[in-house]
N, C-alpha and C. Protein backbone atom coordinates (compact mmCIF):
# COMPACT_ATOMS: atom_id res chain seq x y z
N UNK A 1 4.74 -106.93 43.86
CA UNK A 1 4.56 -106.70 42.44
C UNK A 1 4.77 -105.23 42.14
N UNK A 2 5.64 -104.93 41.14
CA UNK A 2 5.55 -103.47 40.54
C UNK A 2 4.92 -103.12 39.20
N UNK A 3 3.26 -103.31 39.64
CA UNK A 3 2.54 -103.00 38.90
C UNK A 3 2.43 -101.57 38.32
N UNK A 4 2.00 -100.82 37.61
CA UNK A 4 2.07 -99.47 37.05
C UNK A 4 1.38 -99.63 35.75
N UNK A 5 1.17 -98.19 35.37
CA UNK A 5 0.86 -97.47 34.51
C UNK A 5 1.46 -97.75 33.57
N UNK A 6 1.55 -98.18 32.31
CA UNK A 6 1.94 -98.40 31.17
C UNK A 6 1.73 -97.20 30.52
N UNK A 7 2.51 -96.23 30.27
CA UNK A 7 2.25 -94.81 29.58
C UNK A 7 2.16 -95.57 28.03
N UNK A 8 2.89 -96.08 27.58
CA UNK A 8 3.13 -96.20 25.81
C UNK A 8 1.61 -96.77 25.42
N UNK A 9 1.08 -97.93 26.42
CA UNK A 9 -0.29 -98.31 26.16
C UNK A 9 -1.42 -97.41 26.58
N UNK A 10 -1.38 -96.85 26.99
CA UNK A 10 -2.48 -95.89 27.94
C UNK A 10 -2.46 -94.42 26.36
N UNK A 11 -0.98 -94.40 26.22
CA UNK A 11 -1.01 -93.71 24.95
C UNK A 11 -1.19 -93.68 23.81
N UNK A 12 -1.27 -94.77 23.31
CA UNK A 12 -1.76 -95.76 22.39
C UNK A 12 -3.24 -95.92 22.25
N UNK A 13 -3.92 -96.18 22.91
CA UNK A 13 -5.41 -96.17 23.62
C UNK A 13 -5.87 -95.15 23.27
N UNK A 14 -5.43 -93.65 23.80
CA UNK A 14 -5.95 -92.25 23.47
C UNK A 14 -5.99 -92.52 21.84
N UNK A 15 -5.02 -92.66 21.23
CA UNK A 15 -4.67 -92.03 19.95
C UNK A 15 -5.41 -93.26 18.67
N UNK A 16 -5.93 -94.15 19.43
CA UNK A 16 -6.78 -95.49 18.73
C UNK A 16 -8.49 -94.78 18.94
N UNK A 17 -8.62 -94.12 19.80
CA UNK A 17 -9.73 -93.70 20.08
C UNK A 17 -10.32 -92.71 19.51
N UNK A 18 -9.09 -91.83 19.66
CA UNK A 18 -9.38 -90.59 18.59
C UNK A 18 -9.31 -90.64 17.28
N UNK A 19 -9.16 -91.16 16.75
CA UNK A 19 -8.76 -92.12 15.22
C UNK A 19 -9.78 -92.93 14.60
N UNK A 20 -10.74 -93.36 15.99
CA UNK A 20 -12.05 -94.32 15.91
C UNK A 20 -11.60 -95.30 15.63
N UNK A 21 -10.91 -95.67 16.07
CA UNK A 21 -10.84 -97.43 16.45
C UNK A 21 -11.14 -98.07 17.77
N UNK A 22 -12.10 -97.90 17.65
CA UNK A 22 -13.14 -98.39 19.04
C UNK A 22 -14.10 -99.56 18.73
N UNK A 23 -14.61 -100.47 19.56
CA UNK A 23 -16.11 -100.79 18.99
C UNK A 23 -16.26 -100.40 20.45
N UNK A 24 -17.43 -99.86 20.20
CA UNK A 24 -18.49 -99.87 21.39
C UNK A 24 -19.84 -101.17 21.81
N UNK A 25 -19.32 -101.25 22.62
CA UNK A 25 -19.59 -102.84 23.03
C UNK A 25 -20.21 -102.80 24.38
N UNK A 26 -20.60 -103.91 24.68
CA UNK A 26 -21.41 -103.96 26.18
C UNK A 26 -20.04 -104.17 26.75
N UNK A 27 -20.65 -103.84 28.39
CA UNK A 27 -19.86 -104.31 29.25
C UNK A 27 -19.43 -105.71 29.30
N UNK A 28 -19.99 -106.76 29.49
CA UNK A 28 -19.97 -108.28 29.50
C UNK A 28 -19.37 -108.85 28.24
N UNK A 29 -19.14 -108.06 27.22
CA UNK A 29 -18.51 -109.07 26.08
C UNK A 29 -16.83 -109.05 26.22
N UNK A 30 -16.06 -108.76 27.11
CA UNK A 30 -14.64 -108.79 27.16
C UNK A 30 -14.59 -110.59 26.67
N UNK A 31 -15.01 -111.24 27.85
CA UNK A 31 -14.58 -112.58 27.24
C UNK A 31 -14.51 -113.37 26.27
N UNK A 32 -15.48 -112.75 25.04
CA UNK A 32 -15.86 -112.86 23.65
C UNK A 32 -15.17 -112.67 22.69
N UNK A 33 -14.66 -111.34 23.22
CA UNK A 33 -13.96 -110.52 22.24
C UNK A 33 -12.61 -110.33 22.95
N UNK A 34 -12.21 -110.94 23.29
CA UNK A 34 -10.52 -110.78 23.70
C UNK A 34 -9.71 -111.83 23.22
N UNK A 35 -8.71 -111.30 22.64
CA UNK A 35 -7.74 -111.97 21.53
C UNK A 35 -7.12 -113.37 22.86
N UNK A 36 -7.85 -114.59 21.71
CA UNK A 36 -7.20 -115.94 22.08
C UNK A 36 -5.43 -115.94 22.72
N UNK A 37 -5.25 -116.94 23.65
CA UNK A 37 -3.61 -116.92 23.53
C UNK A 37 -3.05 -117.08 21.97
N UNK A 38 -4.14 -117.93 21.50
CA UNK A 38 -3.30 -118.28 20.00
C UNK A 38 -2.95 -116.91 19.14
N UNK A 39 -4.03 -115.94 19.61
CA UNK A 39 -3.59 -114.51 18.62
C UNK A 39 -2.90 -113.87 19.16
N UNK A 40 -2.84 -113.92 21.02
CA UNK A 40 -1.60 -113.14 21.14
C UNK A 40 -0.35 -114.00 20.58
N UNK A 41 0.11 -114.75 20.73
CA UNK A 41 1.71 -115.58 20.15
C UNK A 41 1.33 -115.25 18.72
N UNK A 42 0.62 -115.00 17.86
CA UNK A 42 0.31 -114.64 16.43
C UNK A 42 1.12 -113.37 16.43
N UNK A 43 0.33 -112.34 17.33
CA UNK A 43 0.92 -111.08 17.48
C UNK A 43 2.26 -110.88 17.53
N UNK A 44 2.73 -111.23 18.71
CA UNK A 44 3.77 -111.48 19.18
C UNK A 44 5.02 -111.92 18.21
N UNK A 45 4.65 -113.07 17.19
CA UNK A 45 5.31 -113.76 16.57
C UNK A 45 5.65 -112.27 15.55
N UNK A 46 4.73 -111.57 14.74
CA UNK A 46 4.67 -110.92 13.70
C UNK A 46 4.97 -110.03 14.50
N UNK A 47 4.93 -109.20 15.20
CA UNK A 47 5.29 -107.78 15.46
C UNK A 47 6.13 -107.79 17.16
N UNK A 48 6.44 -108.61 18.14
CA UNK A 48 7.29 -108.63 18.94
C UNK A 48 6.62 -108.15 20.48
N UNK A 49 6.94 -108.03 21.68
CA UNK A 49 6.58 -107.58 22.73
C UNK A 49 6.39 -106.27 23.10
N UNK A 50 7.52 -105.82 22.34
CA UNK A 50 7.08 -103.78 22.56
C UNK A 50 5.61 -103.48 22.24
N UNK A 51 5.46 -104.09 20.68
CA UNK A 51 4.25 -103.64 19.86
C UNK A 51 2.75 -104.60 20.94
N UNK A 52 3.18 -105.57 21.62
CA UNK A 52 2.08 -105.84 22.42
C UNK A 52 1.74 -105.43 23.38
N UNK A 53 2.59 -105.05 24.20
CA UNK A 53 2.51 -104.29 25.17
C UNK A 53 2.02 -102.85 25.21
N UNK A 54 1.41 -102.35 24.01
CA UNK A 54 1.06 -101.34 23.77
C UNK A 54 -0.44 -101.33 24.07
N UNK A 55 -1.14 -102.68 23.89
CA UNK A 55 -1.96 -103.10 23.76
C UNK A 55 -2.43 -103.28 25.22
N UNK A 56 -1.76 -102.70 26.14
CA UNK A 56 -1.88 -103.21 27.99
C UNK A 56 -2.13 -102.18 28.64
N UNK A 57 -2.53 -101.71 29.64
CA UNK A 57 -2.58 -100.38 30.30
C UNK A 57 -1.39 -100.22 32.06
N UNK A 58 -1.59 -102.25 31.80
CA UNK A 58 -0.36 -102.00 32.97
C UNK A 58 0.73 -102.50 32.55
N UNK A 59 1.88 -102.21 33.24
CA UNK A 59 3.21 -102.99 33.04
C UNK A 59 3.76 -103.72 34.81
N UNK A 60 4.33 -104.55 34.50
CA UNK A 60 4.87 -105.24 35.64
C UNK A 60 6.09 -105.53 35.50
N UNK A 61 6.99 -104.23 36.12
CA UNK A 61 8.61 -104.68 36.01
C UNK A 61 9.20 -105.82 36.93
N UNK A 62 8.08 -106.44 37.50
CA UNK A 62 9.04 -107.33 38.40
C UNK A 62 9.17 -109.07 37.33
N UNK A 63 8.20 -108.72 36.80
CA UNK A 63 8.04 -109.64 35.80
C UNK A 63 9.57 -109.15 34.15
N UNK A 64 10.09 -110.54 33.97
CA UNK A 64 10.98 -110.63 32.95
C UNK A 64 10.36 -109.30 31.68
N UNK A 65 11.50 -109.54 30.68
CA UNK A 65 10.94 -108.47 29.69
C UNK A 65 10.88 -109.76 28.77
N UNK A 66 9.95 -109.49 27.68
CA UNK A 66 9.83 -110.37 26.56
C UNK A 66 8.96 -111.50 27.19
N UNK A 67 7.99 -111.21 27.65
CA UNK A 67 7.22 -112.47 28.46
C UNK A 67 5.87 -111.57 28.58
N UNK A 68 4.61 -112.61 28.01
CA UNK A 68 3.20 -112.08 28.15
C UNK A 68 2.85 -111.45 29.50
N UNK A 69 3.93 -112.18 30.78
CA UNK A 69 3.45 -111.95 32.26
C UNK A 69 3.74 -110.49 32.38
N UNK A 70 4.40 -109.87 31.86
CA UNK A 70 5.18 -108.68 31.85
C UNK A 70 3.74 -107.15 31.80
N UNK A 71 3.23 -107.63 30.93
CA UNK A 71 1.86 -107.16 30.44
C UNK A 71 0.08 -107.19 30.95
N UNK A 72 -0.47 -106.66 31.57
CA UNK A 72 -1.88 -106.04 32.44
C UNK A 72 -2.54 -105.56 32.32
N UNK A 73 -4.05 -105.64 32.08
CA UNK A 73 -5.07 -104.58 31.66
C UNK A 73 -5.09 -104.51 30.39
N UNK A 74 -5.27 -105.90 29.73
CA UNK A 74 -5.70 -105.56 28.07
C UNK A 74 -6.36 -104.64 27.61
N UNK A 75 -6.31 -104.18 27.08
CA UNK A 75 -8.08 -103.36 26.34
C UNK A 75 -8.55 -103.20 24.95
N UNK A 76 -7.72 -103.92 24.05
CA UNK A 76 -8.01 -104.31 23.15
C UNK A 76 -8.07 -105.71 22.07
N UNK A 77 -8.16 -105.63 20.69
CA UNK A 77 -7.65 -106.91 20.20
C UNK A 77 -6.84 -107.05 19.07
N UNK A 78 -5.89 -105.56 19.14
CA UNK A 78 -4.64 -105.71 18.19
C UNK A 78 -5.04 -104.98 16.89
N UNK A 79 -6.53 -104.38 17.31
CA UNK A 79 -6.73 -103.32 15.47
C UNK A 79 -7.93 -102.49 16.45
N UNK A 80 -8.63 -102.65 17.48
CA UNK A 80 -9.37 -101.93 18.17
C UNK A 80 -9.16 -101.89 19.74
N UNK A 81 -9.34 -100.63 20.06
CA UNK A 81 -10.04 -100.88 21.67
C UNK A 81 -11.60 -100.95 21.64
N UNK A 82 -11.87 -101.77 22.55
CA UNK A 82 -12.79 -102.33 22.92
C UNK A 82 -13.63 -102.16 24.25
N UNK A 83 -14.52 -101.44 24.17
CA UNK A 83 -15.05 -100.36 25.25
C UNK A 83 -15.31 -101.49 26.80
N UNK A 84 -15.72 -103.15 26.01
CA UNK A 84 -15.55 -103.80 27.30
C UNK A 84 -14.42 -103.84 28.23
N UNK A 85 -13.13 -104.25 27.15
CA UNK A 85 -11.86 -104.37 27.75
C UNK A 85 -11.61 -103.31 28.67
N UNK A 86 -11.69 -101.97 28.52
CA UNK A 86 -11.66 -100.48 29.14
C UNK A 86 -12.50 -100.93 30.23
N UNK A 87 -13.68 -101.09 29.90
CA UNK A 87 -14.06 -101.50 31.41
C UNK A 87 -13.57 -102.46 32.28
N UNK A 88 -13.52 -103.20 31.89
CA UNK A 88 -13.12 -104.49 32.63
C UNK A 88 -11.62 -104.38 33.48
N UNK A 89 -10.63 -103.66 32.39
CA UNK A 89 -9.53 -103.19 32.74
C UNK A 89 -9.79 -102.03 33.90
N UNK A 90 -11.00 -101.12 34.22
CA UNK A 90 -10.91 -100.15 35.17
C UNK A 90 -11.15 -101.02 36.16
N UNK A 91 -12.31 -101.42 36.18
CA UNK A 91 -12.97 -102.27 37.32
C UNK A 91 -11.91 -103.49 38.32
N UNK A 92 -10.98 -103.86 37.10
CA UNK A 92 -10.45 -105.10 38.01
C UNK A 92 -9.10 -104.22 38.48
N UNK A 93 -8.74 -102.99 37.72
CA UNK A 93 -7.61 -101.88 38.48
C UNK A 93 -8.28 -101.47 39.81
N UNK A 94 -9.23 -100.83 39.75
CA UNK A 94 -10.19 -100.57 41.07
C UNK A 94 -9.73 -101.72 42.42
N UNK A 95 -10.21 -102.90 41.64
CA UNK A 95 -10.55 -103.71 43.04
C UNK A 95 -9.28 -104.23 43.35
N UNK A 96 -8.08 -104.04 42.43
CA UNK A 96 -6.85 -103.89 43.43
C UNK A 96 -6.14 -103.19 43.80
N UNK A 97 -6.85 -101.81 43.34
CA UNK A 97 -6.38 -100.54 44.12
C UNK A 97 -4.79 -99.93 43.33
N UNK A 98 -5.27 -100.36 42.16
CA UNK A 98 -3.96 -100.29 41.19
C UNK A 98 -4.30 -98.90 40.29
N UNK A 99 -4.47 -97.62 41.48
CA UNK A 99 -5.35 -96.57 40.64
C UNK A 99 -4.88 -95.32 39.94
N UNK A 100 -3.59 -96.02 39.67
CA UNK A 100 -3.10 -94.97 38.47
C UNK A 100 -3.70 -95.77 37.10
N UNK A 101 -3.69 -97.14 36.78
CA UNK A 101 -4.11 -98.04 35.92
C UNK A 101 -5.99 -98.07 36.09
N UNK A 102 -6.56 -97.46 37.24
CA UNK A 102 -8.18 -97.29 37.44
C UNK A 102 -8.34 -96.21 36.52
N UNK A 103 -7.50 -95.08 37.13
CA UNK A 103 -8.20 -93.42 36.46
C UNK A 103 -7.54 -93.47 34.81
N UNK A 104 -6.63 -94.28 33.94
CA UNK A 104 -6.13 -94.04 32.89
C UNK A 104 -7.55 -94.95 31.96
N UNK A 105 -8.00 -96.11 32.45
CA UNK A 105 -9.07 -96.63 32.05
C UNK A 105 -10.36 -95.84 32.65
N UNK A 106 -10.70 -95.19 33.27
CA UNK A 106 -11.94 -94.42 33.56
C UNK A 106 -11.46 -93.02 32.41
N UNK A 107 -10.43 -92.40 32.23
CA UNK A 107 -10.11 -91.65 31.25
C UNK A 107 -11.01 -92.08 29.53
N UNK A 108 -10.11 -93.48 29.40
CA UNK A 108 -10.69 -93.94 28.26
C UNK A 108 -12.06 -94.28 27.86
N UNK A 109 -12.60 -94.62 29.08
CA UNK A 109 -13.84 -94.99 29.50
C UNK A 109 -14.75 -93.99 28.71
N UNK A 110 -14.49 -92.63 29.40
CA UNK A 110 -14.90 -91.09 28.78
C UNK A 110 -15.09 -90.89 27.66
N UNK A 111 -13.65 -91.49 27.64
CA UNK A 111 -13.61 -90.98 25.25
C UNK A 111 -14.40 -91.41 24.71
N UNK A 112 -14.17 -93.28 25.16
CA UNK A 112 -15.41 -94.03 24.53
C UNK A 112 -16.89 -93.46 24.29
N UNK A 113 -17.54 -93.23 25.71
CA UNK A 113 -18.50 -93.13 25.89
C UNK A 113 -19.14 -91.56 25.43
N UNK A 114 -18.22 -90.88 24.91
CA UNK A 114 -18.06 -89.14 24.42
C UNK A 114 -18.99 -89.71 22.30
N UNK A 115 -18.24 -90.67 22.15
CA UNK A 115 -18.42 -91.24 20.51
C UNK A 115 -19.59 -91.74 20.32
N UNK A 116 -20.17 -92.18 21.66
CA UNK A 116 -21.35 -93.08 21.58
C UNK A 116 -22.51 -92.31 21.18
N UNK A 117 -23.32 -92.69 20.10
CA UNK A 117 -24.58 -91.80 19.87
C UNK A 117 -25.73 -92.08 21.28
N UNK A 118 -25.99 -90.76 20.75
CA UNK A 118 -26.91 -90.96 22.37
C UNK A 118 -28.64 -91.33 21.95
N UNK A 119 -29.08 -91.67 22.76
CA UNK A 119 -30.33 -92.45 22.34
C UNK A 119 -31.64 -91.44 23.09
């Protein structure tokens, strides 16, 4: 597999963050809050694969272009990042050692957690 770093999404991410389009969310709600297949093909349908793939932190060139498989490391749901997805996206980069896609989500991780009021 030629998994990698998705710069356009990883860049995308920064500039959603800094902008405050975040929710700050628990760790455990990725599965809650992550856009149905039905909203990605929604997406997809209305705005195309470039614009989703923005939405990914990895890319997989071994995988076709114009195909969801193509796309890794969600972290959002198409109007926010989502501080679970960031996690979830570091953690499961971690445990396959996919750690240019670990440290770009531990990056975001930061920002997130920089916005968070502190208690």
């Amino acid at each position: 597999m030629a998994l990698k770093l998705h710069k356009r999404g990883f860049d995308h991410a920064k500039e959603l963050v800094k902008e405050g389009h975040v929710v700050i969310d628990e760790r455990d709600a990725w599965s809650e809050h992550q856009p149905s297949a039905d909203k990605e093909n929604e997406f997809i349908h209305q705005h195309g694969f470039s614009e989703y793939g923005k939405w990914h932190l990895g890319i997989d060139d071994a995988e076709p272009e114009e195909t969801k498989a193509r796309y890794k490391f969600p972290y959002g749901n198409f109007k926010d990042v989502h501080r679970c997805g960031v996690l979830s996206a570091e953690s499961r980069a971690g445990q396959y050692k996919h750690y240019d896609i670990e440290n770009a989500a531990a990056h975001l991780h930061g920002m997130i957690d920089a916005l968070a009021p502190t208690k």
